[in-house]
C-alpha atoms as a PDB file:
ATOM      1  CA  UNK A   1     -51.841 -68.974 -74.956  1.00  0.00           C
ATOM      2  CA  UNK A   2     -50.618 -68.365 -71.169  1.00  0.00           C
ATOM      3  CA  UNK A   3     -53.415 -67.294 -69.037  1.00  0.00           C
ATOM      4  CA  UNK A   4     -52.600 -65.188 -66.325  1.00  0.00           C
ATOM      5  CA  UNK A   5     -54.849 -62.471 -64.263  1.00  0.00           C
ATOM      6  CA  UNK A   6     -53.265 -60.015 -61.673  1.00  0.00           C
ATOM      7  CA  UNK A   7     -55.290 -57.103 -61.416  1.00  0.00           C
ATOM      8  CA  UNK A   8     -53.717 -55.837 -58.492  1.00  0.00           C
ATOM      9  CA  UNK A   9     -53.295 -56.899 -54.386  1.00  0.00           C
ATOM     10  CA  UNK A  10     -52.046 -59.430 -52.171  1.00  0.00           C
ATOM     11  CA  UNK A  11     -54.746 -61.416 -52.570  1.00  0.00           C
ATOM     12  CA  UNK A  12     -54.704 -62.399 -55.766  1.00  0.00           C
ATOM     13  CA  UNK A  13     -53.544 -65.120 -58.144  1.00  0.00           C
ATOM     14  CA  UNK A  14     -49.493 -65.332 -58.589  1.00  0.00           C
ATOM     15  CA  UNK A  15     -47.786 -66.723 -61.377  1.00  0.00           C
ATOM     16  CA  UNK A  16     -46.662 -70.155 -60.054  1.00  0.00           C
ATOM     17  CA  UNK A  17     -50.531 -70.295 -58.845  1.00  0.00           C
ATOM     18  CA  UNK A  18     -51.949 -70.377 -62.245  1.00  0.00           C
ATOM     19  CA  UNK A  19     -49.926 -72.875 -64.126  1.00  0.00           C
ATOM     20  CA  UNK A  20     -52.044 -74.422 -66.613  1.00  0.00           C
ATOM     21  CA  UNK A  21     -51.469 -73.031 -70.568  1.00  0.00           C
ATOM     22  CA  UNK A  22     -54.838 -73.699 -71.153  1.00  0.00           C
ATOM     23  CA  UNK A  23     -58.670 -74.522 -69.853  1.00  0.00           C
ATOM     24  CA  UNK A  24     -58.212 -78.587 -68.468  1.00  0.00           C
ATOM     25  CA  UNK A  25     -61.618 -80.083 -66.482  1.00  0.00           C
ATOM     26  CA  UNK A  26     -59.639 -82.503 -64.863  1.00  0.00           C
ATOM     27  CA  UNK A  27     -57.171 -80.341 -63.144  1.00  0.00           C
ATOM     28  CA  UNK A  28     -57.836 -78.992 -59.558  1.00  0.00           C
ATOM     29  CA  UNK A  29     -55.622 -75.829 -60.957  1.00  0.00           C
ATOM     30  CA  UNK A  30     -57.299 -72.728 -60.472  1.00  0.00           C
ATOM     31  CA  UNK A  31     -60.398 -72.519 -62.981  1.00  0.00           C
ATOM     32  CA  UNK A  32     -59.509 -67.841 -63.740  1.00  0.00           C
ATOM     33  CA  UNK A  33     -62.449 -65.962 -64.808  1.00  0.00           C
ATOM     34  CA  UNK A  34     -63.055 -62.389 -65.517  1.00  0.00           C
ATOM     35  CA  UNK A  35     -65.193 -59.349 -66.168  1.00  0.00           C
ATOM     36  CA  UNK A  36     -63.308 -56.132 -67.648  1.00  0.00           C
ATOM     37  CA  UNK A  37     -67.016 -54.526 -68.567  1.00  0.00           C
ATOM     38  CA  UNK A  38     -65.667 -53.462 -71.752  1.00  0.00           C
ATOM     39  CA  UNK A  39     -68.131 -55.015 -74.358  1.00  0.00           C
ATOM     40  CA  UNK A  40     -71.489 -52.961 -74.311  1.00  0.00           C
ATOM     41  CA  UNK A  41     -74.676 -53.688 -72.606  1.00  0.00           C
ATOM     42  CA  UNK A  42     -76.791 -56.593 -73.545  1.00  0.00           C
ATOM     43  CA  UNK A  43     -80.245 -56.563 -72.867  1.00  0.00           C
ATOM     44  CA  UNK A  44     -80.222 -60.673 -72.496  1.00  0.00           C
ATOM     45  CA  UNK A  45     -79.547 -63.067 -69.852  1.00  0.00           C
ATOM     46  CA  UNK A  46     -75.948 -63.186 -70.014  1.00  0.00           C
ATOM     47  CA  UNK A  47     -75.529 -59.244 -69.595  1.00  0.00           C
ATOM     48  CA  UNK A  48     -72.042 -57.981 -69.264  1.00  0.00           C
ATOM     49  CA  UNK A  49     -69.854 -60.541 -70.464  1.00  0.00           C
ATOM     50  CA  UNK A  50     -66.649 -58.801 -71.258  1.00  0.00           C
ATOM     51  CA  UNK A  51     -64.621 -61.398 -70.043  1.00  0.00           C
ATOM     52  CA  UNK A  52     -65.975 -64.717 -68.576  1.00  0.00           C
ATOM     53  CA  UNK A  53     -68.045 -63.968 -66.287  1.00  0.00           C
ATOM     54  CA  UNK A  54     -71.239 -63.569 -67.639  1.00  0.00           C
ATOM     55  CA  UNK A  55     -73.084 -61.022 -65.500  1.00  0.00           C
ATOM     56  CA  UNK A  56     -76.347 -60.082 -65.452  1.00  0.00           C
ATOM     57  CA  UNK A  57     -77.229 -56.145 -65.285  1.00  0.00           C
ATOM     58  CA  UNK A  58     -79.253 -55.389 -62.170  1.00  0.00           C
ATOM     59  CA  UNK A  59     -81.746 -52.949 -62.536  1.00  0.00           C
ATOM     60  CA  UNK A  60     -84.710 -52.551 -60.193  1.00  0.00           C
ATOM     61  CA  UNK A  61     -86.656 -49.341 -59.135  1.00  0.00           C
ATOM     62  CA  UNK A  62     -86.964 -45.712 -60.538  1.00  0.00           C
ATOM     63  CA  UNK A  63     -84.352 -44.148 -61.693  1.00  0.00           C
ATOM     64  CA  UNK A  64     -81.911 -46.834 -61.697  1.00  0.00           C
ATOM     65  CA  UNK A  65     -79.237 -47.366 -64.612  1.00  0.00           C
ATOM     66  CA  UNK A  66     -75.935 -49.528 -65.608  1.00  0.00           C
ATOM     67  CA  UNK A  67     -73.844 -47.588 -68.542  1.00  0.00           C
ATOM     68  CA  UNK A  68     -71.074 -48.632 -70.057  1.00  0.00           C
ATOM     69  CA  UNK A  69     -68.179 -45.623 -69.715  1.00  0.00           C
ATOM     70  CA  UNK A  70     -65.462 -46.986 -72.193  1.00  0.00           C
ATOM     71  CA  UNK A  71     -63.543 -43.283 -72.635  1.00  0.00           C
ATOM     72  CA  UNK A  72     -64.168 -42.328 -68.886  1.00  0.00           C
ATOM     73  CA  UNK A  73     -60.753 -42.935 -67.899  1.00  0.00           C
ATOM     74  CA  UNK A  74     -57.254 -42.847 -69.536  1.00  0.00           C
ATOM     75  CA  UNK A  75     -55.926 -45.672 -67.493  1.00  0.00           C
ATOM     76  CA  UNK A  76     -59.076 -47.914 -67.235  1.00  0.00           C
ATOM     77  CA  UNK A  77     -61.021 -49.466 -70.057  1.00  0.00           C
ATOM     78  CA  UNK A  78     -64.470 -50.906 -69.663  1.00  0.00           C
ATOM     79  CA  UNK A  79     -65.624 -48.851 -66.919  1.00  0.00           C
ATOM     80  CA  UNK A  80     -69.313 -49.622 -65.583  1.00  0.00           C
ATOM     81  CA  UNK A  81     -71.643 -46.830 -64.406  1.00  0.00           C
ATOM     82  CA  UNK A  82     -74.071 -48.150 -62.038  1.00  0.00           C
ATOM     83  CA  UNK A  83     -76.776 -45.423 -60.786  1.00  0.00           C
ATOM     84  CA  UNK A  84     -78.648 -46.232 -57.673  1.00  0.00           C
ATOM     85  CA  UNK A  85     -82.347 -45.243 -58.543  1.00  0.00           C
ATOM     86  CA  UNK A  86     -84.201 -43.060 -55.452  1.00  0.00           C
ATOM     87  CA  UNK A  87     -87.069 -44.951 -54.707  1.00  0.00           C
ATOM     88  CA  UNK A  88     -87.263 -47.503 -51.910  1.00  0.00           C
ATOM     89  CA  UNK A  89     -85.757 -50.811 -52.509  1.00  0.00           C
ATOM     90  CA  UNK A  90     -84.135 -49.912 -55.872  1.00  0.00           C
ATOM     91  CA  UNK A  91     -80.884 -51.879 -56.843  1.00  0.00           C
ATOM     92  CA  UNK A  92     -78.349 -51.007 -59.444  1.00  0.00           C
ATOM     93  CA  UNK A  93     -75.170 -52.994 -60.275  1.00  0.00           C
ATOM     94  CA  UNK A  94     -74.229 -56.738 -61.923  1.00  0.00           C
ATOM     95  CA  UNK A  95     -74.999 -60.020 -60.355  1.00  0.00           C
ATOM     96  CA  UNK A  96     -73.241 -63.569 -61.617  1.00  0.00           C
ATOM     97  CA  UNK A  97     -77.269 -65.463 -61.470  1.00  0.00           C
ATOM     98  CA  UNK A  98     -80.312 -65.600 -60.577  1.00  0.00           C
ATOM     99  CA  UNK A  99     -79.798 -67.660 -57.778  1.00  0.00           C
ATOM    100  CA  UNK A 100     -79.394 -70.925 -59.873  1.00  0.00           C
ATOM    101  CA  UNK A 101     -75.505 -70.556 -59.649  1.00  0.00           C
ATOM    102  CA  UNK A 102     -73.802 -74.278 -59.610  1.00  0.00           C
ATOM    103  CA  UNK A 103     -70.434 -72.982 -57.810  1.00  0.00           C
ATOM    104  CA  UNK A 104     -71.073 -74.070 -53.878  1.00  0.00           C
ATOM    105  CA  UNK A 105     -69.354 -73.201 -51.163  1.00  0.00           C
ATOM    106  CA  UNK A 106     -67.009 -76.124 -49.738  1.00  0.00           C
ATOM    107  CA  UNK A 107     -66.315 -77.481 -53.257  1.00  0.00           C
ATOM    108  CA  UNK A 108     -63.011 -75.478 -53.392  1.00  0.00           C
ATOM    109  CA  UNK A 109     -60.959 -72.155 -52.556  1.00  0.00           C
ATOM    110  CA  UNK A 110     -63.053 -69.326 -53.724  1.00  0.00           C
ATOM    111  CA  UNK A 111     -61.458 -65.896 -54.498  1.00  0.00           C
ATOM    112  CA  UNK A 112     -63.508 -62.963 -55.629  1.00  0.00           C
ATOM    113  CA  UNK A 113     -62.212 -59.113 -56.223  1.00  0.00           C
ATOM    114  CA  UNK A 114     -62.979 -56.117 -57.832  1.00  0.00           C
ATOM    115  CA  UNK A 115     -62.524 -53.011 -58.436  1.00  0.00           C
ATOM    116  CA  UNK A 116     -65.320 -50.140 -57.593  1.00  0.00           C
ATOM    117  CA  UNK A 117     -65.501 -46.505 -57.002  1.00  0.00           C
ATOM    118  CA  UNK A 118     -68.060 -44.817 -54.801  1.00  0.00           C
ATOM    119  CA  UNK A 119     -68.808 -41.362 -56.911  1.00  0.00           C
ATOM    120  CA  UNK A 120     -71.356 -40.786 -54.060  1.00  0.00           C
ATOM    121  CA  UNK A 121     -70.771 -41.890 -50.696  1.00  0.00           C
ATOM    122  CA  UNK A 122     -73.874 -42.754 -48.059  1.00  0.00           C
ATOM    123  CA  UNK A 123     -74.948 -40.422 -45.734  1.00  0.00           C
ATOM    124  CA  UNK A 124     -73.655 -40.785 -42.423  1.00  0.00           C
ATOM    125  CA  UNK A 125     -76.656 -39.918 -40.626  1.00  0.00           C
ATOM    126  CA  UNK A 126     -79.829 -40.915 -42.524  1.00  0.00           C
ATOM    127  CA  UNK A 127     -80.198 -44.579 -43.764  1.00  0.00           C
ATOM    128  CA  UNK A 128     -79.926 -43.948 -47.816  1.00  0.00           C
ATOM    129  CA  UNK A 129     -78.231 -46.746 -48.958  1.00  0.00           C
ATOM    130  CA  UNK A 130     -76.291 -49.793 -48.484  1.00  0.00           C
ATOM    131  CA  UNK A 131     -74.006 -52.094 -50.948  1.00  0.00           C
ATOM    132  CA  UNK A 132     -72.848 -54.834 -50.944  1.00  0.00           C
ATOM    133  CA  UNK A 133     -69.148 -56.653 -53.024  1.00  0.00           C
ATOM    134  CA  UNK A 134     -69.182 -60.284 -53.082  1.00  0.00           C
ATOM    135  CA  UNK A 135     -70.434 -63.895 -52.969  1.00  0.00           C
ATOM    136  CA  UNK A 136     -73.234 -65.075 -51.250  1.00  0.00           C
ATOM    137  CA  UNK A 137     -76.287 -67.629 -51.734  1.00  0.00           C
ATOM    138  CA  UNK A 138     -78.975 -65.270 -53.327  1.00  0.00           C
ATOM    139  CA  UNK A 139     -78.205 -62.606 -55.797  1.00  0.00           C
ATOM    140  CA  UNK A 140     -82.120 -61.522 -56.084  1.00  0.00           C
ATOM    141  CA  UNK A 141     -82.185 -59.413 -52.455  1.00  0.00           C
ATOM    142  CA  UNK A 142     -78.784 -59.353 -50.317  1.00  0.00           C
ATOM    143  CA  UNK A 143     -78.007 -62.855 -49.724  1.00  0.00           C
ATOM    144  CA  UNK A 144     -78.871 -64.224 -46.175  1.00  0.00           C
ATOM    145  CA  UNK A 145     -75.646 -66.481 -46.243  1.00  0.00           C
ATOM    146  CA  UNK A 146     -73.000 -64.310 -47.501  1.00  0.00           C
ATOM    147  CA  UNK A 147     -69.232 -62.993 -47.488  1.00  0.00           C
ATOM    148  CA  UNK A 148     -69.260 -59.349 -48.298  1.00  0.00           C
ATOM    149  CA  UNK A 149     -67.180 -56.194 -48.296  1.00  0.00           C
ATOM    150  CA  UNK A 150     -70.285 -54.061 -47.473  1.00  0.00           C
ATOM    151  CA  UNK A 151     -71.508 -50.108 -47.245  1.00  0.00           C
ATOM    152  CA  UNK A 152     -74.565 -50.112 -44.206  1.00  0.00           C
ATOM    153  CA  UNK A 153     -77.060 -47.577 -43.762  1.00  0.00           C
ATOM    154  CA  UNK A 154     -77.244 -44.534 -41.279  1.00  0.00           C
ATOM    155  CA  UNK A 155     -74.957 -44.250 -39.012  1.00  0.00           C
ATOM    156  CA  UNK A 156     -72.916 -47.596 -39.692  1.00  0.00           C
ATOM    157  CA  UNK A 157     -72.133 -45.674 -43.418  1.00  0.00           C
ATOM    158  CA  UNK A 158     -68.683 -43.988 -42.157  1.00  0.00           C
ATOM    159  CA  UNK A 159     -66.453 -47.044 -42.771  1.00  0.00           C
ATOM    160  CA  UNK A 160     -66.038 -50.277 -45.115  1.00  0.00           C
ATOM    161  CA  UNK A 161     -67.630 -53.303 -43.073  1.00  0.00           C
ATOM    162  CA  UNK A 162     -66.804 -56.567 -43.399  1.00  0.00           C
ATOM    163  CA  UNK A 163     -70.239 -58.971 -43.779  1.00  0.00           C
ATOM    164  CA  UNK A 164     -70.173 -62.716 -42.809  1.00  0.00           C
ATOM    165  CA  UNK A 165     -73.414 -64.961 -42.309  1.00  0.00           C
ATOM    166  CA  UNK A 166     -73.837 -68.304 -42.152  1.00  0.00           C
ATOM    167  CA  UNK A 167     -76.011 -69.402 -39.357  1.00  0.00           C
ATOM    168  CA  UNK A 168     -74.984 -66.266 -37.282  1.00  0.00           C
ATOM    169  CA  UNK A 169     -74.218 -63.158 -38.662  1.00  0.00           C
ATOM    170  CA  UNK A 170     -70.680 -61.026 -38.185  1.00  0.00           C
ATOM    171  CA  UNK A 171     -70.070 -57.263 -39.034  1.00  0.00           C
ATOM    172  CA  UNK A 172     -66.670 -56.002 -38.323  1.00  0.00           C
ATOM    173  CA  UNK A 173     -65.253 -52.544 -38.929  1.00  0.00           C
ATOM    174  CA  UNK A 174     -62.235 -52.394 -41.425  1.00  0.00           C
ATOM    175  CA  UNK A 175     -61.391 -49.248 -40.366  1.00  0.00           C
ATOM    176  CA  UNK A 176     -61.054 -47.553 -43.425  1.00  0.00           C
ATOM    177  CA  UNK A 177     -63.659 -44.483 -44.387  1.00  0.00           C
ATOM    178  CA  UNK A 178     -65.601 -44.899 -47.217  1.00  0.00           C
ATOM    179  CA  UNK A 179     -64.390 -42.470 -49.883  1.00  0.00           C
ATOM    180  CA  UNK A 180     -64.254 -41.897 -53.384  1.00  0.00           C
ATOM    181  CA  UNK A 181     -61.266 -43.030 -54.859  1.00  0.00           C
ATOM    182  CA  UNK A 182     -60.952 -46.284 -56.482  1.00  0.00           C
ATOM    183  CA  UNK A 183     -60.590 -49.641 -54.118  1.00  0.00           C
ATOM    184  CA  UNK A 184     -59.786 -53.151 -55.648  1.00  0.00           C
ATOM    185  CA  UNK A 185     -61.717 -55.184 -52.771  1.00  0.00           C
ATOM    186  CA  UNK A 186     -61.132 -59.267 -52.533  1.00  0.00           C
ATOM    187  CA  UNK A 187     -62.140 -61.720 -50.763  1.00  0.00           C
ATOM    188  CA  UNK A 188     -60.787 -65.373 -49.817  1.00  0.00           C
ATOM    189  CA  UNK A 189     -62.464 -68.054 -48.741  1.00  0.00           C
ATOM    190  CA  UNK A 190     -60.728 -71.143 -47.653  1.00  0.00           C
ATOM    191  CA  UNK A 191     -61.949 -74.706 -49.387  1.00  0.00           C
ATOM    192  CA  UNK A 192     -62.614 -76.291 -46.114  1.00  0.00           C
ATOM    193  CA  UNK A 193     -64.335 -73.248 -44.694  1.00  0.00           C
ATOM    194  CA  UNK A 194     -61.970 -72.925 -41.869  1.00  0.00           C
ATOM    195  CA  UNK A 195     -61.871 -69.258 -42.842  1.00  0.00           C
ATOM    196  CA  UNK A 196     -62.721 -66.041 -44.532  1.00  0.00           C
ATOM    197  CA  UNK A 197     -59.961 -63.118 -45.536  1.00  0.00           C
ATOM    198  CA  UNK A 198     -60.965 -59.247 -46.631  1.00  0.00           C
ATOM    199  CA  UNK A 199     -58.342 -57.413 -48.473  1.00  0.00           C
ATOM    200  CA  UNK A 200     -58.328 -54.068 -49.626  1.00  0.00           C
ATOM    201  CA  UNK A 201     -55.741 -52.726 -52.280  1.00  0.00           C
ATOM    202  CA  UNK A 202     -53.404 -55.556 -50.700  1.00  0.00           C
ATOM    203  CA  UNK A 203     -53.812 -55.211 -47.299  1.00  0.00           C
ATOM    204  CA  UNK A 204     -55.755 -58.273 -44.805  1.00  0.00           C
ATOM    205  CA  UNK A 205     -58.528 -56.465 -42.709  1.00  0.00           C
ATOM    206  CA  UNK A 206     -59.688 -59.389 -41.475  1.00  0.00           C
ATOM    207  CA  UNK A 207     -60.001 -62.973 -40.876  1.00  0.00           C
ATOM    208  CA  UNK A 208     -63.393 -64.309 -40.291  1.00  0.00           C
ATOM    209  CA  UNK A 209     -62.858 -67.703 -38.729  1.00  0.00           C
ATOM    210  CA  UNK A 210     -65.812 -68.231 -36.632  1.00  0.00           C
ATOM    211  CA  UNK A 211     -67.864 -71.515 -38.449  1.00  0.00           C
ATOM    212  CA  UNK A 212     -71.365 -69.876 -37.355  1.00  0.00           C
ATOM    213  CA  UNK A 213     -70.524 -66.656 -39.219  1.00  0.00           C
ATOM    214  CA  UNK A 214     -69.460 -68.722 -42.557  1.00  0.00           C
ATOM    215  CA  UNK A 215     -71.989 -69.868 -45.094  1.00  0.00           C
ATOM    216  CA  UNK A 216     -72.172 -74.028 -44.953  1.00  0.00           C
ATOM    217  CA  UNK A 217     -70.523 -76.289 -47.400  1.00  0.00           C
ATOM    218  CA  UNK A 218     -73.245 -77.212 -50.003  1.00  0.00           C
ATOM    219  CA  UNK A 219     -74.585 -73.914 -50.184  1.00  0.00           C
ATOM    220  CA  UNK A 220     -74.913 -72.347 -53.696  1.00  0.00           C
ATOM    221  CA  UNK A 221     -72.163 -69.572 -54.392  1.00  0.00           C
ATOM    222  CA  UNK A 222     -73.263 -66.399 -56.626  1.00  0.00           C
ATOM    223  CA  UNK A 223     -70.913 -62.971 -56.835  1.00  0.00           C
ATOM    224  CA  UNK A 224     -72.711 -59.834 -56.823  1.00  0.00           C
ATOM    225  CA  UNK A 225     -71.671 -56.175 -56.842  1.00  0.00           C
ATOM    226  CA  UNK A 226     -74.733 -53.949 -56.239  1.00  0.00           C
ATOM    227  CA  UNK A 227     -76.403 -51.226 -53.985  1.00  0.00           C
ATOM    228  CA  UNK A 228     -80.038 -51.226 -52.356  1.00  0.00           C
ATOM    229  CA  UNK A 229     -81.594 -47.342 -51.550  1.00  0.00           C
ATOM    230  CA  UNK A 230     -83.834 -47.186 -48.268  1.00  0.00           C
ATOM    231  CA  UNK A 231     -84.654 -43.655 -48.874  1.00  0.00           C
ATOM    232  CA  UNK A 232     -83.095 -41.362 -51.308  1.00  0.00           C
ATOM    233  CA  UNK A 233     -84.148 -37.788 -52.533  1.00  0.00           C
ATOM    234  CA  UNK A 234     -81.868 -38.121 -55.457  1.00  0.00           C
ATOM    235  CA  UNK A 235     -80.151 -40.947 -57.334  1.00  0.00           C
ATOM    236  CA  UNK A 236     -75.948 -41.987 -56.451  1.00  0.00           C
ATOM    237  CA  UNK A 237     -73.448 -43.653 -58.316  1.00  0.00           C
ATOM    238  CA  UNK A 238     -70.795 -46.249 -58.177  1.00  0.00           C
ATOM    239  CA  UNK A 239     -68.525 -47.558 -60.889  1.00  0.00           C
ATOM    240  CA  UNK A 240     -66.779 -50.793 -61.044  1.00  0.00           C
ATOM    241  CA  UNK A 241     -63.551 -51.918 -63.493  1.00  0.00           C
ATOM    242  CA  UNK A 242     -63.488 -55.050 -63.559  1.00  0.00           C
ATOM    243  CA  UNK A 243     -64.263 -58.397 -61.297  1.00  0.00           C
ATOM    244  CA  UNK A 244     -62.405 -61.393 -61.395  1.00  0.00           C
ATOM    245  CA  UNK A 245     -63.574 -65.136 -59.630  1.00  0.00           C
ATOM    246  CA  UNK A 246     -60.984 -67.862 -58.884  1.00  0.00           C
ATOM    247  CA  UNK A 247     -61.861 -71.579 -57.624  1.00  0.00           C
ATOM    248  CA  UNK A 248     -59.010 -74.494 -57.184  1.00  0.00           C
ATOM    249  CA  UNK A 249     -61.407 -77.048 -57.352  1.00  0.00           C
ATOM    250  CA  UNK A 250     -60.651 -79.525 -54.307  1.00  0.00           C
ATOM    251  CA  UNK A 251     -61.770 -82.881 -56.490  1.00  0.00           C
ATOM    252  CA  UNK A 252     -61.499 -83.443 -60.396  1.00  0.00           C
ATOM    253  CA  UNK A 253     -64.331 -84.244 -61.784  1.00  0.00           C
ATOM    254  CA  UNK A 254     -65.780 -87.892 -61.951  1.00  0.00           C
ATOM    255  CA  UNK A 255     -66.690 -88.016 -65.379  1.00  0.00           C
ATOM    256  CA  UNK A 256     -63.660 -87.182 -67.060  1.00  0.00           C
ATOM    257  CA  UNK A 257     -60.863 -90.341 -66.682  1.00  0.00           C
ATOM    258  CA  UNK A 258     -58.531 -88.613 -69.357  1.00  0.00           C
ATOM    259  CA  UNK A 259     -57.781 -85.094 -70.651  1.00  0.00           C
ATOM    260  CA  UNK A 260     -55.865 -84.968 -74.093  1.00  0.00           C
ATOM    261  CA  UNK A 261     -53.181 -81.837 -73.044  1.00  0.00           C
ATOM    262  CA  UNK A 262     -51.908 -81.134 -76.004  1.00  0.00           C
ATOM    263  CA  UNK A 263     -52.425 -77.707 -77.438  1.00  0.00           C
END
């Protein structure tokens, strides 16, 4: 069976990219995985696991809630409802681990998308809440070495930012107003850590290329889609899709000499 993923942009995977017609653990060929959220809610470890990607619900505070929305839209199955619970420091959304992830940064290309719709957008004035979409080295708070597309708090919530932190940390404007329509958001990073692209719906915002802003090779690699309230008087939603992670492993591995390819 051909596998082959393009949910959408110019960022992601093209046909001649994925060229494998089947899973091989030698092969530095992009390793595809995938979330489509359409399998219901699991109250164990492995959480949404629609596709592979097995990620974990995040749930923390009052009033905070992930539902699964299969009939919510004609032309997308396997929506995810994430409410963002009103009291300080809640967090609603999907994370890929608990910090124990054994992807690293530096050990290949990395791609990471998804797509998400803000039902509720942050105030522009007041800090209420921030979110963050991507892959970073802690999934448990907002990651302190990190590659986000990412909603700020106050008066930093008018537009999309673009997060990078490594030893230094970068926020750059995209541009683009936060709204309510439905984004697919993807990231790139390069496997020698020369650089870091945003897209949105297709389109480069930016190229983080700065080594301070990047996370360092070694560092552990988890993918996250979730928003924190500061202060809230009532609870706001997002939705995501589906997520997709890509890696083109930059070594094969050691242990493996020979792969039967057969099937």
């Amino acid at each position: 069976m051909s596998v082959y993923i393009k949910p959408g942009g110019g960022a992601t995977l093209t046909a001649s990219q994925v060229t494998g017609l089947h899973w091989n653990p030698v092969s530095t060929d992009w390793k595809v995985m995938w979330n489509d959220f359409s399998g219901p809610r699991s109250s164990g470890t492995l959480g949404y696991s629609g596709g592979t990607i097995g990620f974990n619900s995040v749930i923390a505070g009052s009033g905070s809630t992930t539902t699964p929305t299969p009939t919510a839209y004609a032309d997308r199955y396997g929506v995810l409802k994430c409410g963002i619970g009103s009291a300080a420091g809640a967090i609603a959304g999907v994370e890929s681990s608990h910090s124990d992830s054994t992807y690293r940064f530096g050990d290949g290309r990395i791609k990471f998308g998804a797509a998400i719709k803000l039902n509720d957008l942050p105030a522009a004035t007041t800090a209420d809440f921030d979110m963050c979409v991507g892959m970073g080295n802690n999934v448990t708070t907002f990651a302190s070495e990190a590659c986000y597309w990412y909603c700020d708090v106050g008066t930093n919530a008018t537009n999309w930012l673009l997060y990078n932190n490594g030893t230094s940390t970068s926020l750059v404007d995209s541009t683009v107003a936060l709204a309510t329509d439905w984004v697919n958001l993807e990231i790139d990073v390069a496997a020698d850590l020369s650089s870091v692209k945003f897209y949105m719906n297709g389109t480069l915002y930016h190229t983080e290329t700065n080594s301070a802003n990047i996370p360092a090779a070694g560092t552990e690699c988890n993918f996250q889609i979730a928003a924190r309230a500061t202060a809230m008087t009532a609870t706001k939603v997002f939705e995501i899709d589906w997520a997709y992670v890509a890696i083109k492993p930059t070594n094969t591995r050691g242990d493996i000499t020979t792969w039967v390819d057969e099937l």
